[in-house]
Protein backbone atom coordinates (compact mmCIF):
# COMPACT_ATOMS: atom_id res chain seq x y z
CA UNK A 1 -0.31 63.90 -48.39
CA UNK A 2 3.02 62.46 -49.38
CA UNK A 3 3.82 59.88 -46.64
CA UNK A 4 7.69 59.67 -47.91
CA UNK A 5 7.78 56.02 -47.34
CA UNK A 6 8.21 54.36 -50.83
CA UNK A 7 11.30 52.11 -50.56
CA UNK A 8 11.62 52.20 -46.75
CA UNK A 9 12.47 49.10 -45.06
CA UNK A 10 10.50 48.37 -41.56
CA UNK A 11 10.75 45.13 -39.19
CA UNK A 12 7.20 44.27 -37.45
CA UNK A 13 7.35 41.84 -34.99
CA UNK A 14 4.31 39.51 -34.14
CA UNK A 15 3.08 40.47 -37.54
CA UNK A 16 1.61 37.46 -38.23
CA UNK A 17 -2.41 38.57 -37.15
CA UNK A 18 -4.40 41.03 -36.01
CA UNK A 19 -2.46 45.07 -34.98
CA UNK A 20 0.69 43.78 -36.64
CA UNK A 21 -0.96 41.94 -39.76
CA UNK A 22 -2.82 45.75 -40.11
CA UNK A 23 0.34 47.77 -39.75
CA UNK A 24 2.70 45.39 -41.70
CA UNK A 25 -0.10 45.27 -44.61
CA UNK A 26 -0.68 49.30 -44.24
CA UNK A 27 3.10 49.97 -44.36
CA UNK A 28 3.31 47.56 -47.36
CA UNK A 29 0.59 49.37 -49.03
CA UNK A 30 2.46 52.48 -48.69
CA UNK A 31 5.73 51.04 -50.92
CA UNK A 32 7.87 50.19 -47.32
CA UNK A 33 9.30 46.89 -47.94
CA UNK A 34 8.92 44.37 -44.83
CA UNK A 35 10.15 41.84 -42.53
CA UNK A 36 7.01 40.51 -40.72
CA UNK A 37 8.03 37.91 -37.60
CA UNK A 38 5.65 35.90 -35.37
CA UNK A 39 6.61 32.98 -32.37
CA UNK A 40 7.29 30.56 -35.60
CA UNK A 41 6.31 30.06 -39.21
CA UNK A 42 2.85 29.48 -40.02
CA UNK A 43 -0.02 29.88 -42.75
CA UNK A 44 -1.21 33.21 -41.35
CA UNK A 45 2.53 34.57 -41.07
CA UNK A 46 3.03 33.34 -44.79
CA UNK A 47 0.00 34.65 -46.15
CA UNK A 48 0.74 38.28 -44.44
CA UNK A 49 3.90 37.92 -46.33
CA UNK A 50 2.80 37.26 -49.70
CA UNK A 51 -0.48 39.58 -49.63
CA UNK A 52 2.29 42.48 -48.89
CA UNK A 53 4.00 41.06 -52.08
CA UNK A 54 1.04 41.76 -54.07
CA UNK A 55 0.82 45.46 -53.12
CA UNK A 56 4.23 45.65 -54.18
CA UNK A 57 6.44 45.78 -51.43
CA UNK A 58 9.31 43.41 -51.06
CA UNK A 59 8.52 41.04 -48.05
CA UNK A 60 10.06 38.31 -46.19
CA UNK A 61 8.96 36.16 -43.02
CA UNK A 62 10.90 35.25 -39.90
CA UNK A 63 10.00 33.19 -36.98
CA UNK A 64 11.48 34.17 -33.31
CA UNK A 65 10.57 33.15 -30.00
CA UNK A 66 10.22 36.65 -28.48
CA UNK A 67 11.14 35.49 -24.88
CA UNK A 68 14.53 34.28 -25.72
CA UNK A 69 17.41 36.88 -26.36
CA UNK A 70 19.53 35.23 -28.51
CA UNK A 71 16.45 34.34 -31.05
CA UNK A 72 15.64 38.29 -30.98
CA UNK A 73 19.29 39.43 -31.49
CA UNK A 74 19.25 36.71 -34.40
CA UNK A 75 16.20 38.03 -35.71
CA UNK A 76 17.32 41.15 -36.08
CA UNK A 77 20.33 40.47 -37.73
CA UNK A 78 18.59 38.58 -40.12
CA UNK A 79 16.41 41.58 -41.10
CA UNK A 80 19.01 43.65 -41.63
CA UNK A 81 20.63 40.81 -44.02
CA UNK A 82 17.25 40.79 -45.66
CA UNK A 83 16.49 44.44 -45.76
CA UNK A 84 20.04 45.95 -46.20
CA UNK A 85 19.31 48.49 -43.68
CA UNK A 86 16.75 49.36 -41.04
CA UNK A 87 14.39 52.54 -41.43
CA UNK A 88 11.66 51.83 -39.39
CA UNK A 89 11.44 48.97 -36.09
CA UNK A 90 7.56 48.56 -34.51
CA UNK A 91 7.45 46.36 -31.48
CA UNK A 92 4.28 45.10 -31.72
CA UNK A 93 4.69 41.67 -30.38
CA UNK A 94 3.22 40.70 -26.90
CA UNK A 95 1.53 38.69 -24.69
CA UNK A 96 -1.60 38.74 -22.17
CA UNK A 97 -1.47 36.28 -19.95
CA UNK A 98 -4.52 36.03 -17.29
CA UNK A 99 -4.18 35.79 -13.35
CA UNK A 100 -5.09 37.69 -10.31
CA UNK A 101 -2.34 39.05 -8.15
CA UNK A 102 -2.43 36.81 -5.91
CA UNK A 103 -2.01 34.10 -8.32
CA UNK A 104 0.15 34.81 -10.96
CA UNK A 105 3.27 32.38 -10.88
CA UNK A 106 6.37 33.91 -11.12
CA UNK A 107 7.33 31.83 -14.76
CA UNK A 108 4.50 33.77 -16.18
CA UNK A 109 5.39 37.24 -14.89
CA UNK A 110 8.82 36.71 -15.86
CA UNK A 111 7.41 35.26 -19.81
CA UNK A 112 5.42 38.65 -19.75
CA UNK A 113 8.10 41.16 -18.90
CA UNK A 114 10.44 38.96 -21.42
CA UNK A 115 8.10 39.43 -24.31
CA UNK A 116 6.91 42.49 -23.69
CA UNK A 117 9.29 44.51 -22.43
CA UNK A 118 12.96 43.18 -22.87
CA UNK A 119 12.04 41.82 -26.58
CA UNK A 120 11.61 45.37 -27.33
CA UNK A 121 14.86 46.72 -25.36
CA UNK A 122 17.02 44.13 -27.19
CA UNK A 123 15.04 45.18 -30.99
CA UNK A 124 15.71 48.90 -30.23
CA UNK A 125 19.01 48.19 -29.20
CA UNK A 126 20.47 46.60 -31.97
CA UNK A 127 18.69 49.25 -34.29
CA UNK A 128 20.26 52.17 -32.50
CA UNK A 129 23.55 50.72 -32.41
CA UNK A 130 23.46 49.77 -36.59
CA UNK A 131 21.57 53.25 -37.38
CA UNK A 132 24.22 54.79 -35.42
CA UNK A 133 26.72 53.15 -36.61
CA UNK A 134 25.69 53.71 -40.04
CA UNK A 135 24.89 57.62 -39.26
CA UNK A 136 21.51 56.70 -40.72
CA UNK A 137 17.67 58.06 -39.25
CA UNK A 138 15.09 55.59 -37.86
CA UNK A 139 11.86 55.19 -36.48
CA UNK A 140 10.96 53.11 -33.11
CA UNK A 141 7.35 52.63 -32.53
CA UNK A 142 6.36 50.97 -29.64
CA UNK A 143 2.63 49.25 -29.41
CA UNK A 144 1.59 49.87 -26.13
CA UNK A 145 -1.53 50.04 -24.08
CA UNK A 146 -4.20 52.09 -22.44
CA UNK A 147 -3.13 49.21 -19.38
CA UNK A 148 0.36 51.33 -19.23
CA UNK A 149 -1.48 54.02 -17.63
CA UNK A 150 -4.90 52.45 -15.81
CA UNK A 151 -4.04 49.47 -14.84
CA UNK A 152 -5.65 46.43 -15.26
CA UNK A 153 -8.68 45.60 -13.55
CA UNK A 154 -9.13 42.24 -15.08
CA UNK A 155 -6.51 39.90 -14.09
CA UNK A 156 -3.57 41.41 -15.87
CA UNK A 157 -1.09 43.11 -13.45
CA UNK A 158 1.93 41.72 -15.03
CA UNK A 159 0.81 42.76 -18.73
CA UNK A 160 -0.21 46.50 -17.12
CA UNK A 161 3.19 46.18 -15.47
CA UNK A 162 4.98 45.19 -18.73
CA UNK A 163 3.47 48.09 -20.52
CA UNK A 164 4.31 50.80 -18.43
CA UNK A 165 7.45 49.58 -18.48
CA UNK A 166 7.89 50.53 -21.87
CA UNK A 167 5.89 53.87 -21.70
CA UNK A 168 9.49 54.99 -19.53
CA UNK A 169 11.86 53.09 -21.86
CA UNK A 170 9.91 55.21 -25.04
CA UNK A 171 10.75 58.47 -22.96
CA UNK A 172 13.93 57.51 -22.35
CA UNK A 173 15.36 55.86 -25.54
CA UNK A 174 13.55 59.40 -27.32
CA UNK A 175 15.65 61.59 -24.92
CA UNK A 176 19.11 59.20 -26.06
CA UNK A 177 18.42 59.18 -29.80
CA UNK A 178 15.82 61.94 -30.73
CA UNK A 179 18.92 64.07 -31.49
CA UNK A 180 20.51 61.47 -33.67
CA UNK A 181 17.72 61.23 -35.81
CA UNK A 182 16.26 58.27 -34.64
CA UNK A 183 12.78 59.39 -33.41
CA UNK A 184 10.85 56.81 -30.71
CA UNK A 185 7.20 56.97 -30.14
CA UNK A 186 4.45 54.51 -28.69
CA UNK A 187 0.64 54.02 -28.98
CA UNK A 188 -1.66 53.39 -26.63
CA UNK A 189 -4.49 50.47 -27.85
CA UNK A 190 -7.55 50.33 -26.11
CA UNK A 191 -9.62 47.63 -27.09
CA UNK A 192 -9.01 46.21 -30.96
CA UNK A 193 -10.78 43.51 -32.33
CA UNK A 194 -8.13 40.64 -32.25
CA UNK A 195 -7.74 37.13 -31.68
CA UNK A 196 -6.14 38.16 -28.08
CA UNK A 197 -9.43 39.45 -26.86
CA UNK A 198 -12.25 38.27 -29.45
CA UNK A 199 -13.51 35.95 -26.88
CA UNK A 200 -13.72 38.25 -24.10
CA UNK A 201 -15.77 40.40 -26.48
CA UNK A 202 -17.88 37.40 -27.37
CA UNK A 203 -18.43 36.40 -23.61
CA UNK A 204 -19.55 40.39 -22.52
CA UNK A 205 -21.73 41.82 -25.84
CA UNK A 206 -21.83 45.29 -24.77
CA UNK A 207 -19.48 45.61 -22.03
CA UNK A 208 -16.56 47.21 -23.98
CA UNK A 209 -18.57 49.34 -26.21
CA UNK A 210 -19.88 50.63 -23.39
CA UNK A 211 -16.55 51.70 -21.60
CA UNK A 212 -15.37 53.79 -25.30
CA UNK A 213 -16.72 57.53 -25.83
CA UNK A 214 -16.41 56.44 -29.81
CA UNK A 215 -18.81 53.57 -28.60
CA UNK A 216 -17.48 50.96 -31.25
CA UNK A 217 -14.09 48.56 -30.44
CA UNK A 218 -11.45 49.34 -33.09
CA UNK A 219 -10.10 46.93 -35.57
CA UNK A 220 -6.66 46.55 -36.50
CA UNK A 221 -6.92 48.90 -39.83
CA UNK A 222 -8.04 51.48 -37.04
CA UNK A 223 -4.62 51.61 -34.99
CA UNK A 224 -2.44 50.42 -38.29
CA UNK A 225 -3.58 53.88 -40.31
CA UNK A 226 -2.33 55.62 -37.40
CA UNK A 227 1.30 53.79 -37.31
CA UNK A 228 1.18 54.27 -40.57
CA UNK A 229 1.13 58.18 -40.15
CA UNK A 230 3.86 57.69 -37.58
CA UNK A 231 6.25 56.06 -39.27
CA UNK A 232 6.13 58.85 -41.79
CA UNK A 233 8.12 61.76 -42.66
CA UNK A 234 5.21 63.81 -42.44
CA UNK A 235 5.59 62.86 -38.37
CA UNK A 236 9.04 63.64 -38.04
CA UNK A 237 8.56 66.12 -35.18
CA UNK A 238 7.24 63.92 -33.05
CA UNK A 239 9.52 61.16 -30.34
CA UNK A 240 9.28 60.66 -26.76
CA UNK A 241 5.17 60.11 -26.72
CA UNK A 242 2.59 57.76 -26.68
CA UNK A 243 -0.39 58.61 -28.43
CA UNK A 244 -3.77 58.10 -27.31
CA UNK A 245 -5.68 55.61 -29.67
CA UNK A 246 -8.31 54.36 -27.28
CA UNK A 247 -11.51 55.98 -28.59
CA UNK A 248 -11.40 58.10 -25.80
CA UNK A 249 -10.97 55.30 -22.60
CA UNK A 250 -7.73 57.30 -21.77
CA UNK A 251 -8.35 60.86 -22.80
CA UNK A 252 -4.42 62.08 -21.62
């Protein structure tokens, strides 16, 4: 299948490791050049950047601190001076900060809702407005979790919170844009093999295997092949959904 991405230009934020290493790699592999940004500049961000190089893509690094809106409307505007223009934006960046109810101060509620939901308002935003502006397509995908729609039953109400936050802003931006041919979308992780959760896998051998009908925890290549397909013009009839990639936990 022709994907239709060769010479495509896509912005993946906290590309650095693990889901957005995978997608910014995949897209690369696929002839989509890339900006890749992480929290700053380091080894891993640089070495995303120049593997993607050597599939052939054209590929640049950016740091941003995702909880501050002027560094994420300076980011972007960087991209675009880097890229020329905009085809595809995946919000990938996040963070999962650990605390019962009960406990969780309100600096880290606010940091969570900051990162993961208003980082990715103020990205979409300023893509809309310069695809619009330009009279140009796009492609939003939103990395999201199975958390959006479960819950968390592990000490993460303000990351479950965060996400289903952006399940409604997916819906919504689709029902604004969808019909000015900028298509949004989200997927749903369940549990992927990254540094964010390694050591909770390490600490319970068994435990999350054991809550997955596929009955194996996905890596990164897993959900990246599936953004991947997204992003393409082969899934141009899709916006306004989140797509199950859970191994079955969520099943909607």
């Amino acid at each position: 299948m022709d994907l239709k991405l060769t010479g495509k230009n896509a912005i993946i934020t906290g590309g650095s490791r693990g889901v957005g290493r995978a997608i910014a790699l995949g897209l690369a592999a696929e002839g989509v050049n890339v900006v890749v940004t992480a929290r700053k500049s380091s080894k891993e961000l640089l070495e995303v950047v120049e593997k993607a190089k050597s599939l052939g893509a054209k590929a640049y690094p950016l740091g941003a601190n995702m909880n501050n809106a002027d560094d994420v409307g300076l980011m972007m505007k960087e991209a675009e001076a880097l890229l020329g223009d905009l085809d595809i934006l995946i919000n990938n960046a996040g963070i999962w900060l650990t605390g019962w109810i009960q406990d969780i101060p309100l600096s880290d509620w606010q940091e969570t809702m900051d990162v993961n939901l208003t980082a990715p308002f103020l990205t979409s935003q300023y893509f809309a407005q310069s695809n619009l502006a330009k009279q140009r397509p796009g492609r939003i995908i939103n990395i999201n979790s199975q958390a959006a729609f479960n819950g968390s039953t592990t000490g993460h109400a303000h990351y479950a919170a965060s996400k289903a936050g952006m399940v409604a802003l997916t819906i919504s931006m689709a029902r604004e844009l969808s019909s000015q041919g900028i298509t949004v979308n989200g997927i749903a992780l369940g549990v992927v093999d990254t540094d964010m959760i390694r050591d909770n896998i390490e600490a319970n051998p068994g435990y999350y295997e054991s809550r997955i009908p596929i009955g194996r925890v996905a890596q990164p290549e897993d959900i990246a092949n599936i953004v991947v397909f997204m992003a393409s013009e082969p899934a141009s009839y899709l916006t306004g959904t989140t797509i199950d990639a859970t191994g079955g936990m969520l099943m909607r």
